[in-house]
Every structure is written in C-alpha cells, then in structure tokens.
PDB file of N, CA and C in Angstrom:
ATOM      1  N   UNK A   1     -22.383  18.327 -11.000  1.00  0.00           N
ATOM      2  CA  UNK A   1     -23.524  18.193 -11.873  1.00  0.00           C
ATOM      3  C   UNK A   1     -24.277  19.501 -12.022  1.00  0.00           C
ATOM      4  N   UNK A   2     -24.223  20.227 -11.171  1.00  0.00           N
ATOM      5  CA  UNK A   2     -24.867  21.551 -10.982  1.00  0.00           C
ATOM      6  C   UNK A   2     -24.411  22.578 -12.240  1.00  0.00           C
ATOM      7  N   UNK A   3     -23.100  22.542 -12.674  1.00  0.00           N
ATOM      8  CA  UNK A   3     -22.394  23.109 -13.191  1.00  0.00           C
ATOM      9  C   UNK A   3     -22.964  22.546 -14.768  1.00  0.00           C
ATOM     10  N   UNK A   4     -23.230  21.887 -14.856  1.00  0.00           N
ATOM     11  CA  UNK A   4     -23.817  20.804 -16.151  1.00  0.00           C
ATOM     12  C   UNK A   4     -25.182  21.764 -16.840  1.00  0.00           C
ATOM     13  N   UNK A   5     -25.960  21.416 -15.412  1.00  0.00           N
ATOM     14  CA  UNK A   5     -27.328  22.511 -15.514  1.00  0.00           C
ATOM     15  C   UNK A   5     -27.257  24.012 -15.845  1.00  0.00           C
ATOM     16  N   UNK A   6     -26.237  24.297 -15.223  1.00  0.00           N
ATOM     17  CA  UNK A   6     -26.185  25.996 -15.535  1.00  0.00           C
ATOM     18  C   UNK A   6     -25.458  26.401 -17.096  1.00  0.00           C
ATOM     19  N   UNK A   7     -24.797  25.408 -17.371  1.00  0.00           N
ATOM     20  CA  UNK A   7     -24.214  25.742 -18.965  1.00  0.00           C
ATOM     21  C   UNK A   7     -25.488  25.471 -19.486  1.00  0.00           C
ATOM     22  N   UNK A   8     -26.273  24.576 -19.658  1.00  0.00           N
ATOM     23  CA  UNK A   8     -27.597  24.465 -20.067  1.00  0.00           C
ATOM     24  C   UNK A   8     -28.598  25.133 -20.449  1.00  0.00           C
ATOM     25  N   UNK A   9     -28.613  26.021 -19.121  1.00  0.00           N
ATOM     26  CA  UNK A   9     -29.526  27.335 -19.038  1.00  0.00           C
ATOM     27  C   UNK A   9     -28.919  28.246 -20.152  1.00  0.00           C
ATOM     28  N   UNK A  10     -27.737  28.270 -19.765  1.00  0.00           N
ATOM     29  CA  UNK A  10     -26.985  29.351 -20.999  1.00  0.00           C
ATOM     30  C   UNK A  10     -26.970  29.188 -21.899  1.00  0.00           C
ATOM     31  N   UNK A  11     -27.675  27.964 -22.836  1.00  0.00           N
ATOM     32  CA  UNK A  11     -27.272  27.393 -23.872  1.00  0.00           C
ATOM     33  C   UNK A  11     -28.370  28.069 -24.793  1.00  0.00           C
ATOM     34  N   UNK A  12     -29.574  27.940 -23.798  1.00  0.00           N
ATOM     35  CA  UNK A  12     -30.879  28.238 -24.568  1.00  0.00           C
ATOM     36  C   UNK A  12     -31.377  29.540 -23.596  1.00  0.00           C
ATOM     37  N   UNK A  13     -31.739  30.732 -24.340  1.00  0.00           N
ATOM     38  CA  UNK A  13     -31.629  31.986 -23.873  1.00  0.00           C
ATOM     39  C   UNK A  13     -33.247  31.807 -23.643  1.00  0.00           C
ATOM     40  N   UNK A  14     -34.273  31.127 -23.836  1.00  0.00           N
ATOM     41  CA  UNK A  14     -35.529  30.878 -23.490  1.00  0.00           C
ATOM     42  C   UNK A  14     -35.690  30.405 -22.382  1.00  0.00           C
ATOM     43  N   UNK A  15     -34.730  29.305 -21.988  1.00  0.00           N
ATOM     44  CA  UNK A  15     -35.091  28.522 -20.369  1.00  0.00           C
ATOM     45  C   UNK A  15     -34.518  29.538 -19.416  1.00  0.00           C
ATOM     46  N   UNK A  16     -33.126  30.848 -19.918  1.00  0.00           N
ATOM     47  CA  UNK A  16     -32.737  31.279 -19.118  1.00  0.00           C
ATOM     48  C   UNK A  16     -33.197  32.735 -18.885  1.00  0.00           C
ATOM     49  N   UNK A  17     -34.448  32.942 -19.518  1.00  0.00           N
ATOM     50  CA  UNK A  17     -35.252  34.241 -19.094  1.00  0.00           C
ATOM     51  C   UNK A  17     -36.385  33.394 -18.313  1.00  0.00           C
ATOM     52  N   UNK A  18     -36.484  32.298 -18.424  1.00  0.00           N
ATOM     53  CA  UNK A  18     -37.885  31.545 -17.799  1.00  0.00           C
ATOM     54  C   UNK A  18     -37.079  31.027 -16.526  1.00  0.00           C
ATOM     55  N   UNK A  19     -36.030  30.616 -16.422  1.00  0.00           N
ATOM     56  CA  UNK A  19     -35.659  30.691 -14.792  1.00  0.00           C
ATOM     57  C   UNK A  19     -35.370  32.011 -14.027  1.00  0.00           C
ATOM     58  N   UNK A  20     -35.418  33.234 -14.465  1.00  0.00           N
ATOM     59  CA  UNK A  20     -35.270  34.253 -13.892  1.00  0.00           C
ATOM     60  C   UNK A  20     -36.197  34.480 -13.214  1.00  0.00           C
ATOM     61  N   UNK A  21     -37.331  34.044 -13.550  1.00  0.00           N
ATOM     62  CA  UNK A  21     -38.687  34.648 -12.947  1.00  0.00           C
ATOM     63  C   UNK A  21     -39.436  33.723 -11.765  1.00  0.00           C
ATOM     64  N   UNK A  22     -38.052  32.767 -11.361  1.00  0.00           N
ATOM     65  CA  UNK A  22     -38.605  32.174 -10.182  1.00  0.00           C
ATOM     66  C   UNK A  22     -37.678  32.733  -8.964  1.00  0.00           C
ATOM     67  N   UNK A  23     -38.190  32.565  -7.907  1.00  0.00           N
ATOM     68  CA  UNK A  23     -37.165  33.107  -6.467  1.00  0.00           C
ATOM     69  C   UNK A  23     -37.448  31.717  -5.523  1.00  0.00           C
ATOM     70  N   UNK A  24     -36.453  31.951  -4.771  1.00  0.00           N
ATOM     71  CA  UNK A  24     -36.041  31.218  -3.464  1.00  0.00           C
ATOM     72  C   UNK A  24     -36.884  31.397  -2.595  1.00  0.00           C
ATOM     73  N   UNK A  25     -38.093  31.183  -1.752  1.00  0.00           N
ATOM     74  CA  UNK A  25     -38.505  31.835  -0.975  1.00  0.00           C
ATOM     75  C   UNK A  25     -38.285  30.994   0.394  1.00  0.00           C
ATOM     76  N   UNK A  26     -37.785  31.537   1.658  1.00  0.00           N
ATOM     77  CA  UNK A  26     -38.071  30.551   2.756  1.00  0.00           C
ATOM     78  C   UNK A  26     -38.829  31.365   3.874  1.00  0.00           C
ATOM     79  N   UNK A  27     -39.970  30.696   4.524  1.00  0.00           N
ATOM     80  CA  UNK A  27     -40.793  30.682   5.516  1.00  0.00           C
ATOM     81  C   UNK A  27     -40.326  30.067   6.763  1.00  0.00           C
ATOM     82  N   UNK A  28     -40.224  31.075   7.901  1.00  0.00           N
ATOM     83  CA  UNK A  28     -40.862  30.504   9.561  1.00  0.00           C
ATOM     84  C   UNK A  28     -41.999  29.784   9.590  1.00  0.00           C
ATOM     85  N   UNK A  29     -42.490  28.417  10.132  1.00  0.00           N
ATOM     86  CA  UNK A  29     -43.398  28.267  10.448  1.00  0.00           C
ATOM     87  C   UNK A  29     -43.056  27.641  11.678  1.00  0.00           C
ATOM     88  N   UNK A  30     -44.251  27.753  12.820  1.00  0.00           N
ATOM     89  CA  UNK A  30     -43.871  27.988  14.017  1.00  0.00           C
ATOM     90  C   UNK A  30     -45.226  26.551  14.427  1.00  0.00           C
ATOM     91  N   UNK A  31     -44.678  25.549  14.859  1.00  0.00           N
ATOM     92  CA  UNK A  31     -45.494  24.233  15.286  1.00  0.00           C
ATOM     93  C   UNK A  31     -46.337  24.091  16.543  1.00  0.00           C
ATOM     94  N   UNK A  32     -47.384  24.057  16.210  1.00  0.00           N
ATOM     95  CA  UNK A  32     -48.373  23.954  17.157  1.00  0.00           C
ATOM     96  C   UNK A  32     -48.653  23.121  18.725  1.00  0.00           C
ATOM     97  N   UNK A  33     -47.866  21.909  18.878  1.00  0.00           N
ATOM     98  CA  UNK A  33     -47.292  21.190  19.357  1.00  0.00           C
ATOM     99  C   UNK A  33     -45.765  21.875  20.243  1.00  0.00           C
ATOM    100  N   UNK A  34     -45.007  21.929  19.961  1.00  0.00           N
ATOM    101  CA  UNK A  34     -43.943  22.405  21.152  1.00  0.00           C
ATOM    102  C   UNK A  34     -43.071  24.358  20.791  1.00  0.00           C
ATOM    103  N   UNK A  35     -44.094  24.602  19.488  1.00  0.00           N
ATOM    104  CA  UNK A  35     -43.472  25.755  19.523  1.00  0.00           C
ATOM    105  C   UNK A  35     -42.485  26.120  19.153  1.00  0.00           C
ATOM    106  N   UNK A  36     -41.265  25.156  18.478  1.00  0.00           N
ATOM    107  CA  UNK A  36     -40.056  25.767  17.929  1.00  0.00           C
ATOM    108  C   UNK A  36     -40.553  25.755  16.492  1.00  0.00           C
ATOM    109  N   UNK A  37     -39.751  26.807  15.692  1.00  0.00           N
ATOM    110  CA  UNK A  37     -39.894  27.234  14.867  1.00  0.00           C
ATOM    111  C   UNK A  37     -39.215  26.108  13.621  1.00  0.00           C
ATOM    112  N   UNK A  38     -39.518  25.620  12.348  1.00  0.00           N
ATOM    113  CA  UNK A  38     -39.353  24.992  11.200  1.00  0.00           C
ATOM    114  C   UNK A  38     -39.320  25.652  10.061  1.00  0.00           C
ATOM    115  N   UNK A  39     -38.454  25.534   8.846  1.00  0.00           N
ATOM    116  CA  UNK A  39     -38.463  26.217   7.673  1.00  0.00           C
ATOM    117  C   UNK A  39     -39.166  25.432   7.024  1.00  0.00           C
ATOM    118  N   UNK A  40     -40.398  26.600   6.295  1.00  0.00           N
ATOM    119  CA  UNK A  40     -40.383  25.760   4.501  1.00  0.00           C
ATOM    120  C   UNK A  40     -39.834  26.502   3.713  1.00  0.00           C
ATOM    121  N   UNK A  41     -39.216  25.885   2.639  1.00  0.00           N
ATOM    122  CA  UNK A  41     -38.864  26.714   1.909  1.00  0.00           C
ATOM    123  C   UNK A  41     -39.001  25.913   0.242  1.00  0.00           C
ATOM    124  N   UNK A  42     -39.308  26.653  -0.792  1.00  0.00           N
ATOM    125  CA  UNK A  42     -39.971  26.386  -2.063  1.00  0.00           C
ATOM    126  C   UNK A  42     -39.164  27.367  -3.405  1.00  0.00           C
ATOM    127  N   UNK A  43     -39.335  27.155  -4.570  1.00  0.00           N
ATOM    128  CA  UNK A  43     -39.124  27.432  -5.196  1.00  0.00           C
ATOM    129  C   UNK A  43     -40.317  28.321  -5.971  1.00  0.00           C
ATOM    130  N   UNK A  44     -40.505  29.198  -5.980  1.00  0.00           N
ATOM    131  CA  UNK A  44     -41.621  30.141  -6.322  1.00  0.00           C
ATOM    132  C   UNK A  44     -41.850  30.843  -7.751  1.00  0.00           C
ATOM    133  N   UNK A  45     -42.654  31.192  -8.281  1.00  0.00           N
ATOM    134  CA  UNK A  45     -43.057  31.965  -9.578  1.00  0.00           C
ATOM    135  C   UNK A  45     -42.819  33.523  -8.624  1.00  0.00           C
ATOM    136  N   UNK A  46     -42.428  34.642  -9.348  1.00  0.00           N
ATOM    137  CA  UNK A  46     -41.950  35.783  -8.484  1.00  0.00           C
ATOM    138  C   UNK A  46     -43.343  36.700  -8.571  1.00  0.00           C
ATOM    139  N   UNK A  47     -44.521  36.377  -9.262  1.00  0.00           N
ATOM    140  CA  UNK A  47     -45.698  36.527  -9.202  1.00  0.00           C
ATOM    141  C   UNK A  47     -46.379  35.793  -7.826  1.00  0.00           C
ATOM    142  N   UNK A  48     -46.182  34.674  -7.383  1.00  0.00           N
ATOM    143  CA  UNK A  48     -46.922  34.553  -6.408  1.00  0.00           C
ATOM    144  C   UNK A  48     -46.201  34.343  -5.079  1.00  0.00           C
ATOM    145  N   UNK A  49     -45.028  35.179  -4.970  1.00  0.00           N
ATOM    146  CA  UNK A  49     -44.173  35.158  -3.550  1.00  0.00           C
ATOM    147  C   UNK A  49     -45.660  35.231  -2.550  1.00  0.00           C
ATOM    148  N   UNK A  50     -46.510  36.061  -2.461  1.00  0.00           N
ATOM    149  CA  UNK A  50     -47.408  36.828  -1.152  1.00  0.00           C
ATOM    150  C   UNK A  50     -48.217  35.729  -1.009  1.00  0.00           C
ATOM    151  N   UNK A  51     -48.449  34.678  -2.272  1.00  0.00           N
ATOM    152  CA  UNK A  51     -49.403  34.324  -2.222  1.00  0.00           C
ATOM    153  C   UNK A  51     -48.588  33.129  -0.951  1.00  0.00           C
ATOM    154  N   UNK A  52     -47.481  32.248  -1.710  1.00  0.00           N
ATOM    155  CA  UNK A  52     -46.858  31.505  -0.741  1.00  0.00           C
ATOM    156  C   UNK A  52     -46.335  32.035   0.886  1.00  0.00           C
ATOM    157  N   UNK A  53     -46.011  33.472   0.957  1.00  0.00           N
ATOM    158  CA  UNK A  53     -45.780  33.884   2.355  1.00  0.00           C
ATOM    159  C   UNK A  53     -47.348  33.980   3.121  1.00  0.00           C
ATOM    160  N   UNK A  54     -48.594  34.164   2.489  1.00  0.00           N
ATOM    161  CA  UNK A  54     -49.993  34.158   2.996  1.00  0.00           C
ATOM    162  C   UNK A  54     -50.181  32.882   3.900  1.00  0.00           C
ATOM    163  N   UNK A  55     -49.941  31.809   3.092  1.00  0.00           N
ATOM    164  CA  UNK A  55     -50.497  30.376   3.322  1.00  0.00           C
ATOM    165  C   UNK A  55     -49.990  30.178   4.864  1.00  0.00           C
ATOM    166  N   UNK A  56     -50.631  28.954   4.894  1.00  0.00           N
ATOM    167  CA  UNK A  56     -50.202  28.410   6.393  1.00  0.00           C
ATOM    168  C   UNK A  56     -49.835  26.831   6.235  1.00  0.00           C
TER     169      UNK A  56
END
C-alpha cells in the first residue's frame, strides 16, 4: 500500500514539494520513574525540528 502513496505523491508535483519539507525526527526521552531511556518520535515541519527537540 505504501507503494500506492508514493506514486501519488508523484502524481501531483504540489503534494510532492509539500512532503519534502517534513523530516523524521526521533527523541531520547529518559523516564523519571526507573530511568531507562524511551523514543518519541514524530513527523515534523523542517522549520520546527528545535522547536520539537526543545520540548519535554
């Protein structure tokens, strides 16, 4: 199905400059409670990566 979506993107050269401008981002966050470490990880605007690596 993935493969479905990506001809898609290609289809229309508007959605596929408007998905360029997002990134993958994944975060350590480290639990207060026993201390091992957990990922978040999100789909980001490449304008506000710092803002999502800031947060807690």
């Amino acid at each position: 199905m993935a493969k479905a979506a990506k001809t898609a993107i290609k289809k229309d050269p508007k959605l596929s400059a408007e998905a360029k401008n997002y990134t993958k981002v994944i975060k350590a966050v480290r639990s207060p409670k026993t201390g091992a470490y957990s990922f978040k990880e999100g789909m980001v605007h490449k304008d506000k990566v710092k803002d999502f690596l800031a947060s807690k």
